[in-house]
Each structure stands twice: as C-alpha cells, then as structure tokens.
Protein backbone atom coordinates (compact mmCIF):
# COMPACT_ATOMS: atom_id res chain seq x y z
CA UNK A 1 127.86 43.88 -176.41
CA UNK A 2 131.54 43.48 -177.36
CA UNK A 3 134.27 46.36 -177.68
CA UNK A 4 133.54 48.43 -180.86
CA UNK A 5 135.97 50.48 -182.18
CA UNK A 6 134.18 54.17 -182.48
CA UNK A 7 133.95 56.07 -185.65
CA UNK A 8 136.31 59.14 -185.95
CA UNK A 9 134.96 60.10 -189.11
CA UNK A 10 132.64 59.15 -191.72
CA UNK A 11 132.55 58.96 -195.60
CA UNK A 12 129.72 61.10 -197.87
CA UNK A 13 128.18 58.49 -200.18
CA UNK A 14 126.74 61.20 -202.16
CA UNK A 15 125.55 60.43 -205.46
CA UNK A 16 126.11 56.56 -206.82
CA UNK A 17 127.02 57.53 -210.55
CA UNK A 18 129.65 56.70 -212.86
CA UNK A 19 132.80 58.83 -212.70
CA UNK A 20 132.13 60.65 -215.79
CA UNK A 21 128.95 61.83 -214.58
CA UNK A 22 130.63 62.93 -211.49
CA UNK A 23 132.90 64.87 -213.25
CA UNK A 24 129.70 66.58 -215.12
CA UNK A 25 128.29 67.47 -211.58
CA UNK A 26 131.03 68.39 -210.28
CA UNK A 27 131.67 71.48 -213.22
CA UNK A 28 127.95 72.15 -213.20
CA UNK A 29 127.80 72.49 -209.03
CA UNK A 30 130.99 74.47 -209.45
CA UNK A 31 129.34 76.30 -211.63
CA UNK A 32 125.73 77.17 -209.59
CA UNK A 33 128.15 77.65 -206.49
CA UNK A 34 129.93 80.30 -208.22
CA UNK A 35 126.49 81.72 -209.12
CA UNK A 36 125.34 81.60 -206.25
CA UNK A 37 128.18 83.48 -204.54
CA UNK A 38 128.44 85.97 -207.37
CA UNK A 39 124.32 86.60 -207.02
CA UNK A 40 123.85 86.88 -203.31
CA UNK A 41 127.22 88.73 -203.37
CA UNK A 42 126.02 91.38 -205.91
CA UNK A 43 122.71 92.20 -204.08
CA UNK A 44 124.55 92.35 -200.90
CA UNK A 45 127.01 94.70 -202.32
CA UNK A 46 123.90 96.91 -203.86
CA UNK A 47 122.45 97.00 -200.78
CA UNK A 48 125.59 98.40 -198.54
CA UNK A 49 126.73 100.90 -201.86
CA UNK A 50 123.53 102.48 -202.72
CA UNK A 51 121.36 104.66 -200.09
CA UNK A 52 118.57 103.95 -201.93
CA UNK A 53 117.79 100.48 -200.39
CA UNK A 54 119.02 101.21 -197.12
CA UNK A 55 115.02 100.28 -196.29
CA UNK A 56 113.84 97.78 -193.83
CA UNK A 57 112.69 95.68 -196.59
CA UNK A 58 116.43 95.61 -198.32
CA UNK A 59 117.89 95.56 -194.56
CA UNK A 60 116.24 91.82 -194.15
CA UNK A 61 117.10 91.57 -197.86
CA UNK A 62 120.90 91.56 -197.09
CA UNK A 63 120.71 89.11 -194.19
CA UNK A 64 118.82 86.41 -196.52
CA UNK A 65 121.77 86.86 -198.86
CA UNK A 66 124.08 86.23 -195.67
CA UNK A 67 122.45 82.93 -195.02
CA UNK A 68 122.17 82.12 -198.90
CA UNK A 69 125.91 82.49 -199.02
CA UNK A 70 126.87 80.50 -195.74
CA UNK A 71 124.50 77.90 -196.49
CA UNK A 72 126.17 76.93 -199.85
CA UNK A 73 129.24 77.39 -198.29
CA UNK A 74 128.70 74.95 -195.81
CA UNK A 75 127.31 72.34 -198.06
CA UNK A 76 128.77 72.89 -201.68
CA UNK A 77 132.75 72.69 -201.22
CA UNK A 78 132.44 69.56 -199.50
CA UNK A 79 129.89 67.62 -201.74
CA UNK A 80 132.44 69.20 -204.77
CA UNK A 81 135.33 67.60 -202.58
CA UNK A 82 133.45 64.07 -202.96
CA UNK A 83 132.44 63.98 -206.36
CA UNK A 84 136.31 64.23 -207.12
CA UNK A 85 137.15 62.11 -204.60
CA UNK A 86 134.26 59.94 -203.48
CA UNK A 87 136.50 57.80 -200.76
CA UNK A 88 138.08 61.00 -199.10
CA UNK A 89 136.46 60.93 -195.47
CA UNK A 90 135.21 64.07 -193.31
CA UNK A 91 136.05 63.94 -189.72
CA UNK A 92 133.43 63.38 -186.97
CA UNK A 93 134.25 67.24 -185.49
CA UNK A 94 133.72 68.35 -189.27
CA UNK A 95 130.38 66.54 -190.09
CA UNK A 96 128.95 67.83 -186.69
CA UNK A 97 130.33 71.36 -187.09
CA UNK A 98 128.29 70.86 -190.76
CA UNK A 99 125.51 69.39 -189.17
CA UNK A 100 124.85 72.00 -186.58
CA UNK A 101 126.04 75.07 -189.24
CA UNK A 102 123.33 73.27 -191.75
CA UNK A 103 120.56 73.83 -188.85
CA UNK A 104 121.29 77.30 -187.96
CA UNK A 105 121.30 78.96 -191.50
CA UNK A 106 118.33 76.47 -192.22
CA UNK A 107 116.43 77.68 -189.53
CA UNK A 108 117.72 81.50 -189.51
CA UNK A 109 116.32 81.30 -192.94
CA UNK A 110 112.82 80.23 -192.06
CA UNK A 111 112.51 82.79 -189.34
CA UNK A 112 113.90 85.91 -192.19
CA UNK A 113 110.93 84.87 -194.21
CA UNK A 114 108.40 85.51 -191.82
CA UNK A 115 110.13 88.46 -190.63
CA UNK A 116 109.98 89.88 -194.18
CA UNK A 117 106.41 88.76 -194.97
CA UNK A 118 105.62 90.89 -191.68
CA UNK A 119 107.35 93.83 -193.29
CA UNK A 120 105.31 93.55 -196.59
CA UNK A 121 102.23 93.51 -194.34
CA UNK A 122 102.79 96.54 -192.69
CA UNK A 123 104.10 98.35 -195.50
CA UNK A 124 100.53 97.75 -197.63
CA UNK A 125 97.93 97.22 -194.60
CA UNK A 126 99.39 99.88 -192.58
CA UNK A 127 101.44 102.41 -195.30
CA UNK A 128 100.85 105.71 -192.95
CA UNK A 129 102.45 103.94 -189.98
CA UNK A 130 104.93 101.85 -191.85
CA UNK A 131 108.04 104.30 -190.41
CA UNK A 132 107.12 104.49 -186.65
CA UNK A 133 106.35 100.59 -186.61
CA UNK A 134 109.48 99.45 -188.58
CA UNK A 135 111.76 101.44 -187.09
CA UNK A 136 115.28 100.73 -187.32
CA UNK A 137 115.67 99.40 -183.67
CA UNK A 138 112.19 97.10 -184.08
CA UNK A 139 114.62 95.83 -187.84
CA UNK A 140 117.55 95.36 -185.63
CA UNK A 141 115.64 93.17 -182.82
CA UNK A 142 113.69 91.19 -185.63
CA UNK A 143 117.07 89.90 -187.59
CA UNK A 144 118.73 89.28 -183.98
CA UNK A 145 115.77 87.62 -182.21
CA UNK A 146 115.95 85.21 -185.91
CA UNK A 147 119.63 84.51 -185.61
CA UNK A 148 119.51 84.07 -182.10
CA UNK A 149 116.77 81.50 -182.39
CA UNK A 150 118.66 79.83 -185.08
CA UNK A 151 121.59 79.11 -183.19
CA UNK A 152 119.82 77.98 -180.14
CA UNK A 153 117.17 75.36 -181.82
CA UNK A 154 120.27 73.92 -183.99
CA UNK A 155 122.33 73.87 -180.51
CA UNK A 156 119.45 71.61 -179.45
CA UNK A 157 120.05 68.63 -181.57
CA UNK A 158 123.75 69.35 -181.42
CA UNK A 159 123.59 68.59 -177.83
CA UNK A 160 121.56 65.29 -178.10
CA UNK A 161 123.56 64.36 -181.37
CA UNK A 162 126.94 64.35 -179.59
CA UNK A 163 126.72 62.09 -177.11
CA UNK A 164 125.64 59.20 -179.18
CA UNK A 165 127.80 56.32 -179.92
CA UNK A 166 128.70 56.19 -183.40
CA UNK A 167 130.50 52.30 -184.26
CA UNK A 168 128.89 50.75 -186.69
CA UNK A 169 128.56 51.59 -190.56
CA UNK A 170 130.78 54.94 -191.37
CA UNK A 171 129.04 55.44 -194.76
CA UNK A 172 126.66 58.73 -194.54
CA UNK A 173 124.04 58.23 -197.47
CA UNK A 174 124.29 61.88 -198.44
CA UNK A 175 126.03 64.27 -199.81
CA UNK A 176 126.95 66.37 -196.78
CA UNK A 177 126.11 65.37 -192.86
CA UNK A 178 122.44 65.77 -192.99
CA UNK A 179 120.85 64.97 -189.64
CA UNK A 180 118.48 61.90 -189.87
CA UNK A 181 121.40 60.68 -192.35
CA UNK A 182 124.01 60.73 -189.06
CA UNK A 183 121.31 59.51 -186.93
CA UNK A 184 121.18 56.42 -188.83
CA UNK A 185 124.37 55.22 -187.99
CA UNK A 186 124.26 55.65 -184.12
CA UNK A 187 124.44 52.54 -182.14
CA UNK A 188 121.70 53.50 -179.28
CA UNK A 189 118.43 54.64 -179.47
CA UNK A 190 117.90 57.74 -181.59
CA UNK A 191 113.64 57.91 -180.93
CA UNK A 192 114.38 61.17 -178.85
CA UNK A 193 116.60 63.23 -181.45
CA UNK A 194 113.71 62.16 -184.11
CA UNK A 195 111.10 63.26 -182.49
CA UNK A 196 113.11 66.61 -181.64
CA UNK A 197 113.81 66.50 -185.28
CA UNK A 198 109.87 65.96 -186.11
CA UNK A 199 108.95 68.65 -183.49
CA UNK A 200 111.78 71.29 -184.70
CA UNK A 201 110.51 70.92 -188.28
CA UNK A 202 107.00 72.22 -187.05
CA UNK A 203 108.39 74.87 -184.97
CA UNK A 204 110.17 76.31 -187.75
CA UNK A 205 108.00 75.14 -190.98
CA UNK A 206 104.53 74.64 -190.10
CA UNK A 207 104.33 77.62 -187.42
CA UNK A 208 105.76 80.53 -189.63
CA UNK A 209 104.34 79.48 -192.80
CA UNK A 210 101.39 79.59 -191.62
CA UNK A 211 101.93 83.15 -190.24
CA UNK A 212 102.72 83.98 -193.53
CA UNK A 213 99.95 82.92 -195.14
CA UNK A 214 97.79 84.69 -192.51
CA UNK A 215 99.97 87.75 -192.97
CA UNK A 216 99.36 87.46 -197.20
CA UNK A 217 95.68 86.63 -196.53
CA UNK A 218 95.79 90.21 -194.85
CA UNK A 219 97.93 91.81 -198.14
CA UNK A 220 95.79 90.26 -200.75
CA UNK A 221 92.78 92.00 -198.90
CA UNK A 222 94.16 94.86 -198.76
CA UNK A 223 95.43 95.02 -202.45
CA UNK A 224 91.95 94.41 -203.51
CA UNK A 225 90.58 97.05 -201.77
CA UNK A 226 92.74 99.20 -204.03
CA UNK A 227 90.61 101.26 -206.57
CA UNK A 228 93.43 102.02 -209.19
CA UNK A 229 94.77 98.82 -211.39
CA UNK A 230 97.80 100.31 -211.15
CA UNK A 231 98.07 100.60 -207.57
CA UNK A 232 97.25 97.50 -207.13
CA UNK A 233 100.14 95.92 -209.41
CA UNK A 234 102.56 98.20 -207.91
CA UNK A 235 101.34 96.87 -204.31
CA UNK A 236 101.51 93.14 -205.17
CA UNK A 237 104.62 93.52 -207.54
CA UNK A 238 106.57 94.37 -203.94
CA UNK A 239 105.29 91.32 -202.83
CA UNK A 240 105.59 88.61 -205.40
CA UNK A 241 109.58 88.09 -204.85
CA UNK A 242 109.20 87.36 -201.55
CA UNK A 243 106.15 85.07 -202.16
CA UNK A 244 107.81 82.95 -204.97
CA UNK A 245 111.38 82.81 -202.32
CA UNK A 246 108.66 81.50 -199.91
CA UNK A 247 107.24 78.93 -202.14
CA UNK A 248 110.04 77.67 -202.98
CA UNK A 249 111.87 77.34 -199.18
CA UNK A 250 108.72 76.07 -197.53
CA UNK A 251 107.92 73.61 -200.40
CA UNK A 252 110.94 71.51 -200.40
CA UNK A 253 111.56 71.91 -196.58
CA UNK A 254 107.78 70.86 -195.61
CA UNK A 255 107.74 67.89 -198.16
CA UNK A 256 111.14 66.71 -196.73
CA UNK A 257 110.59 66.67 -192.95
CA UNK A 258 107.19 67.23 -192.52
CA UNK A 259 105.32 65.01 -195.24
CA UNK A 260 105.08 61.71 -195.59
CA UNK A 261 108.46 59.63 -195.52
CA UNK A 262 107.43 56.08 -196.31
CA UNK A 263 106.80 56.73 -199.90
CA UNK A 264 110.31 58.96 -200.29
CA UNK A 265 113.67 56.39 -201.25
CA UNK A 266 117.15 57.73 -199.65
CA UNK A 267 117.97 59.39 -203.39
CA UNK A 268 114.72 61.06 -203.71
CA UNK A 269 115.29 62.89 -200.14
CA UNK A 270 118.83 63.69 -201.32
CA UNK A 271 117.30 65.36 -204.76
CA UNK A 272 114.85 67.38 -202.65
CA UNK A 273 117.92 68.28 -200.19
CA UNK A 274 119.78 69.53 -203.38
CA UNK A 275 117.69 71.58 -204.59
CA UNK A 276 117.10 73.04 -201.27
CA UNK A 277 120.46 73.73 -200.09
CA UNK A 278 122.02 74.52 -203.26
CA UNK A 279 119.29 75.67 -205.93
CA UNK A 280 117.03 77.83 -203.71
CA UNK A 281 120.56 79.78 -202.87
CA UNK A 282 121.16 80.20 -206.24
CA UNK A 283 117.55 81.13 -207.66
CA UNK A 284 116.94 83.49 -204.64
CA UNK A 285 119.22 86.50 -206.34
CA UNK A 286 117.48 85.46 -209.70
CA UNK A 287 114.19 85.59 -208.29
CA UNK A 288 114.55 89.36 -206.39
CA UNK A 289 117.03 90.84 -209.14
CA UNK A 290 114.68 90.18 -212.19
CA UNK A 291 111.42 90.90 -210.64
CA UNK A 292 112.16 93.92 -208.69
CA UNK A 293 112.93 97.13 -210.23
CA UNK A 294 114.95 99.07 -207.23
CA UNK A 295 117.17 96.18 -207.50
CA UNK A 296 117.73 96.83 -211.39
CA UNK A 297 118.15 100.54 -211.32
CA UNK A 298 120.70 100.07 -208.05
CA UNK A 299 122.37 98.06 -210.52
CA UNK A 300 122.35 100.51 -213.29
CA UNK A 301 123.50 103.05 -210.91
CA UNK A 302 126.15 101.22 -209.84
CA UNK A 303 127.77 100.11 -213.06
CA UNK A 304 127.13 103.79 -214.69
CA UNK A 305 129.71 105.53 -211.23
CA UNK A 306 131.89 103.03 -212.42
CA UNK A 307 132.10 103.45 -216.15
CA UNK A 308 131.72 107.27 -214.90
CA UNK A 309 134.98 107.17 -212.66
C-alpha cells in the first residue's frame, strides 16, 4: 500500500551451519566441482581426440557432458562464494541470469536423456537400420531441437519472473536462485508462475520419462529375445549407463517438483537440489567411464600416444 523500496539484489541463505562446517563444505564442494570439471572434461576430450567414438551414441554423450559442466558452473562457484562469505549478496540481474541458466541446462538435460534412450532403442530393436535412421543430420536435429527447447521453456518463466515486484524479504532460502525460492519473495500474486512451474515440470519430467520407459520396455524385449547369454549382456551392458544416469536425474527431479511438497521442509528440498545440481554432474563421468569399456580403452589409447610421443 505504501512506497516500498525494491530489492536490487538478494542474499543466498544457503546452508545454516557453524562456520567450521562451512569451511568443511566449502573444501569438499571445491573438491566435487573440480571433479566434476576434470570428469565431464576428460570424456569430452575422449570423445573429440579419438575416432573411435565419433558414434551417435558418444555424439549425445559429449553434449550431456556440456550441460554437466555448465550446470555446475552455474550453481557451484556461487554457493562456494557463500559458504566463505555467507552475507556477500548476488545482484537481482545475476540471480535471474542463474535462474533462467539453471532452467535451460536443467531442461536441455531432460530432453538429452530421452534423445539417448531413443538411440539405444534403435541401435538393439532395429541394429540393421541403426545407420540410415541415426544419421548424422537426424543426431544434429535431435541435440538442436533439445537445446532449442531448453532455452525457450526456461525463457518462459523468465518472462513471467521479471516483471514481478520484488520488496519485501531479500533472503533467498537456498543456496543459489532456485525458482519457487525467488518466487517466494515477490510481493504480488505468483499462482500463475507456479502453476507454469507445476506444468513445466510435467512437460519435461513426467512426459520423457515415460518415453523412456516405453522405449526400455521395447530394449528389454528385445534383449530377451536374444538366444546367446552373451549377446544379451553385451546388448544390455550398452544400456545400463544410460539407465542408472536416468535413475538418478529423473529421481531427484520428479520427487522435487512433481511429488508431494507438504511433507518436504525448505532444507530437505535444498539436500535433494544438491545432489541434483552438483552430485549427478559429478557421478555422471563416474557412472559412463567405469561401466563402459570404449570409454576405458579411449582412455588407454589416449594416455599410451602420449607416453608414446
């Protein structure tokens, strides 16, 4: 009713622990971060240097390890920033520019993974037609058509998110400018950007997971059908990275926006927001560099040219 003085920027609560713990978080993030970087750097760098995995499969590959990268780099320096420095604020330009970068690689990433779990179906139900349906130019569209997308649905709630009056509280209970965390502190009506929230969650989360599970219902058929034993644990061996990445994205993601909230305190969504933006990141690398074997012996390959030159 009265004049309000608008917020210019706001201030990351993060995590409410005692400075010496925040100093053991902050070397232990520093720590996955670099891991992180290192991991999704190294496959990245496998992929480009060795002909080998210059595949469809390892194409998509590459691109997750692209949004692995920029989404800890969008979320991790700043939340290290914080735990040093809990009272340092981040402008309102810089906490939207995070909010709307946190979207696109969020969903860019949930668009990959059904792009890749439509590769591994091809690949096993349709082997003899695998080259003339996964063409290069089909690869090309597929990664484009999921970035594209990405931008756009985050550009959505960037749109309704900016012209909302911010003048109350300046105190984001998070550790970087999550989106129902902003919303919070806007001074109108924010039923509209929730329910876009609620309804871009099941666009992104409920639609293509279950298109992967159709598409794995389809490989798991297939694999049984499979006389040797052999066969059969070389087919489902190509497929168990991607399903355990999947598991892992989709889990957190659908228990965090999708599932119930009542029961879920402000620090248990943060945990589960952790481990997605930071932890899946990191285990992703793990995950496709210790259970896939073209992914080793790039690596040996790799390191012997070195010790070789």
């Amino acid at each position: 009713g009265g004049n309000q003085t608008l917020i210019t920027q706001f201030i990351l609560l993060g995590f409410p622990l005692s400075p010496r713990m925040q100093m053991l978080l902050f070397a232990l993030f520093s720590l996955f971060y670099a891991f992180t970087l290192l991991g999704n750097g190294t496959i990245l760098g496998l992929i480009c240097l060795d002909s080998r995995l210059h595949t469809p499969m390892y194409f998509f590959l590459s691109h997750l390890a692209i949004v692995d990268i920029a989404y800890a780099c969008n979320t991790v320096p700043q939340m290290l920033v914080n735990l040093m420095d809990p009272a340092k604020p981040i402008s309102f330009a810089g906490c939207m520019t995070q909010t709307f970068l946190f979207l696109t690689f969020a969903h860019t990433e949930c668009l990959l993974l059904v792009v890749m779990s439509y590769d591994r179906y091809v690949a096993i139900c349709h082997p003899l037609r695998y080259t003339a349906i996964m063409s290069w130019r089909v690869c090309v569209i597929l990664v484009l058509t999921s970035w594209i997308l990405g931008v756009l649905l985050a550009l959505v709630h960037l749109v309704l998110l900016l012209p909302l009056p911010f003048c109350g509280s300046q105190k984001v209970n998070h550790f970087f400018c999550e989106i129902i965390a902003v919303l919070k502190l806007a001074c109108s009506d924010t039923r509209i950007n929730e329910l876009m929230v609620l309804a871009g969650a099941v666009s992104v989360l409920v639609g293509p997971f279950s298109s992967i599970v159709v598409s794995y219902a389809h490989i798991l058929c297939a694999i049984l059908k499979i006389k040797s034993q052999q066969g059969r644990q070389k087919a489902f061996s190509t497929c168990s990275s991607h399903l355990c990445v999947v598991g892992l994205f989709y889990g957190t993601a659908i228990v965090m926006y999708i599932g119930p909230q009542h029961g879920k305190s402000n620090e248990q969504k943060k945990y589960l927001l952790l481990f997605h933006s930071l932890f899946n990141p990191m285990l992703n690398p793990l995950i496709y560099s210790l259970r896939n074997k073209e992914v080793k012996s790039a690596l040996k390959r790799t390191l012997l040219k070195e010790d070789t030159s």
